[in-house]
Protein backbone atom coordinates (compact mmCIF):
# COMPACT_ATOMS: atom_id res chain seq x y z
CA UNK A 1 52.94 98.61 111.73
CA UNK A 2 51.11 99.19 108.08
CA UNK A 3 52.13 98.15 104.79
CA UNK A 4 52.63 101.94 104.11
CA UNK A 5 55.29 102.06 106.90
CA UNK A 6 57.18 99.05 105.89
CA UNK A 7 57.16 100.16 102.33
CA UNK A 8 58.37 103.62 103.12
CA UNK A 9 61.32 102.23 105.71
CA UNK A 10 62.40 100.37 102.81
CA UNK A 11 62.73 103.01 100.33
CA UNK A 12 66.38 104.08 99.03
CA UNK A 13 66.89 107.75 101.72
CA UNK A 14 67.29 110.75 99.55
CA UNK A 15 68.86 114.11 101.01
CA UNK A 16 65.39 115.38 100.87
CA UNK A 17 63.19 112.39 101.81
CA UNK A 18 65.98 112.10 105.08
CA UNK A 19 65.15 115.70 106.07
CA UNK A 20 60.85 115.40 106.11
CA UNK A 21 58.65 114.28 108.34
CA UNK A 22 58.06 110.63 107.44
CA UNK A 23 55.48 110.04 109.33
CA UNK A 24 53.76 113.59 108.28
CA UNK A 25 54.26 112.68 104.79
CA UNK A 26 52.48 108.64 105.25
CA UNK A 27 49.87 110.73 107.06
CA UNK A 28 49.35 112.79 103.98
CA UNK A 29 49.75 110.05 101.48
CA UNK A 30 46.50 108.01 103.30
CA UNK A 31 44.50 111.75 103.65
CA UNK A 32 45.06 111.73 99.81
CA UNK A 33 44.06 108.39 98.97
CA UNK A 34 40.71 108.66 101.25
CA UNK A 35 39.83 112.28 99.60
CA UNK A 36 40.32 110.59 96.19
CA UNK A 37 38.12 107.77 96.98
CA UNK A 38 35.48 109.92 98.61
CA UNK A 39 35.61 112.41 95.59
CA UNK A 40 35.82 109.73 93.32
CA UNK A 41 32.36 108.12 94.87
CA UNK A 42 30.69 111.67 95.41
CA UNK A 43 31.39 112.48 91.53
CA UNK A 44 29.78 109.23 90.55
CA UNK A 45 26.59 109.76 93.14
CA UNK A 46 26.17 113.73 91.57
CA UNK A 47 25.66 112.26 87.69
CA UNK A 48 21.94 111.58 88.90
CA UNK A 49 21.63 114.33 90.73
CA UNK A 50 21.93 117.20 88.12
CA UNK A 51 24.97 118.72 89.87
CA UNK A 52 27.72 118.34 87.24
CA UNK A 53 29.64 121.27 89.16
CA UNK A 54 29.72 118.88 92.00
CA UNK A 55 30.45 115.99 90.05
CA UNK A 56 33.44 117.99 88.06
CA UNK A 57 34.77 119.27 90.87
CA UNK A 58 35.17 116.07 92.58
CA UNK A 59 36.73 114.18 89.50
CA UNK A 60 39.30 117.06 89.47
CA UNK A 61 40.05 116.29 93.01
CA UNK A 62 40.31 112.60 92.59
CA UNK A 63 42.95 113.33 89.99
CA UNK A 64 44.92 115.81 91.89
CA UNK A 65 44.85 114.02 95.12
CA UNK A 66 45.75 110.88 93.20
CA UNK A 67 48.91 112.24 91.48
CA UNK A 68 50.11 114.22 94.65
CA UNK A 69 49.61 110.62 96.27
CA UNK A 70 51.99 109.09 93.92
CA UNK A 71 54.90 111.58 93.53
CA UNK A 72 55.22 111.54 97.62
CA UNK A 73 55.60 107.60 97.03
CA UNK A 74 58.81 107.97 94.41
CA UNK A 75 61.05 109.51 96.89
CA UNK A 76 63.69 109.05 94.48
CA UNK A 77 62.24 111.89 92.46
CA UNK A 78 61.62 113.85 94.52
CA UNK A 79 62.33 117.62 93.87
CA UNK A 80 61.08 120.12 96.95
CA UNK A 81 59.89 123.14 94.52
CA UNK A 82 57.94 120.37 92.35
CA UNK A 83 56.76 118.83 95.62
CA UNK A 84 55.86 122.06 97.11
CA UNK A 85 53.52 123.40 93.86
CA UNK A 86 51.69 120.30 93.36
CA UNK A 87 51.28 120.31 97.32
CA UNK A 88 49.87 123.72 96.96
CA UNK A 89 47.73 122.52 94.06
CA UNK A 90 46.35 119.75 96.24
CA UNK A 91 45.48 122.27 99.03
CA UNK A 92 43.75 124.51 96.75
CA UNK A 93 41.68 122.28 94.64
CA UNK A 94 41.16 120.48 98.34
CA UNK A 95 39.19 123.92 99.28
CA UNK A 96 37.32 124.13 96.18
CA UNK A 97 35.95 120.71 96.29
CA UNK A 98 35.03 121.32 99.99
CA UNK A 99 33.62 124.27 99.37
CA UNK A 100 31.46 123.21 96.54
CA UNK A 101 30.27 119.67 98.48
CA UNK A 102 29.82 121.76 101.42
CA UNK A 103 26.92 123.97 99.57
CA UNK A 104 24.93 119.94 99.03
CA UNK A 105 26.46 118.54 102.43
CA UNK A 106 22.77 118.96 104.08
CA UNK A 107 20.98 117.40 100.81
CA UNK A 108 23.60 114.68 100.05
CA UNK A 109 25.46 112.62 102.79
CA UNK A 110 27.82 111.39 100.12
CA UNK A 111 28.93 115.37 99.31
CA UNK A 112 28.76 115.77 103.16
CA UNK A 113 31.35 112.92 103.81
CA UNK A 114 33.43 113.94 100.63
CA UNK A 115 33.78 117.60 102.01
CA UNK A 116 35.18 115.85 105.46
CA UNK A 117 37.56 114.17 103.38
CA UNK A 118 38.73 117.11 101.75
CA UNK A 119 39.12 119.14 104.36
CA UNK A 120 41.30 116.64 106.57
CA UNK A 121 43.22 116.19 103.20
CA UNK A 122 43.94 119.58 103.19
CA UNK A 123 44.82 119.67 106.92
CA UNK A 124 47.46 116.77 106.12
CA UNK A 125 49.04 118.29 103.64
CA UNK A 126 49.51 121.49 105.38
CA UNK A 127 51.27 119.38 108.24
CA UNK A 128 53.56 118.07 105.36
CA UNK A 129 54.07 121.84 104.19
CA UNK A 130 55.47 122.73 107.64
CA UNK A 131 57.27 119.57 107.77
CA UNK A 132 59.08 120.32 104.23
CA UNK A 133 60.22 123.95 105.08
């Protein structure tokens, strides 16, 4: 078992953490963390590279991917219309950042991995989606 799954099994059970997908949401939290490291590093490799789109969009998607990281690990605040726009948020700027990296993925191997990493990211957090309805 990970660190992530002890921490979450010891977490005070709201009404609404008790009725997701905990697994689903640990899945998503990890999808998040790797897209933000991946954008974080293929923001960093773009400044050289004359591609502050790139490098823009991936800092944006660091951010996002970052904060929707952290509200899923306060399940004490957790409010499903707040959780459900900054998921959709997440899954949007997810896209864009894909979509950008994926226009230098045969150029740059770092935009090619960060694309992956959005896109399973996304993926993730449509699982959680499903499992929140």
């Amino acid at each position: 078992m990970s660190m992530m799954s002890d921490m979450m099994q010891s977490m005070p059970q709201t009404d609404m953490a008790m009725s997701m997908d905990m697994m689903a949401m640990q899945e998503c939290m990890e999808a998040c963390s790797a897209a933000a490291m991946a954008a974080t590093m293929c923001a960093d490799a773009d400044m050289g590279d004359d591609m502050g789109r790139c490098s823009s969009m991936c800092s944006n998607m660091a951010d996002v991917a970052t904060t929707m990281m952290r509200m899923m690990m306060r399940p004490m605040g957790h409010d499903m219309g707040a959780m459900s726009a900054m998921m959709t948020a997440c899954m949007t700027m997810g896209e864009a950042c894909a979509a950008e990296c994926r226009m230098h993925a045969d150029m740059h191997e770092h935009c090619r991995i960060c694309m992956m990493a959005c896109e399973a990211m996304v993926a993730s957090c449509q699982k959680m989606m499903s499992s929140m309805a």
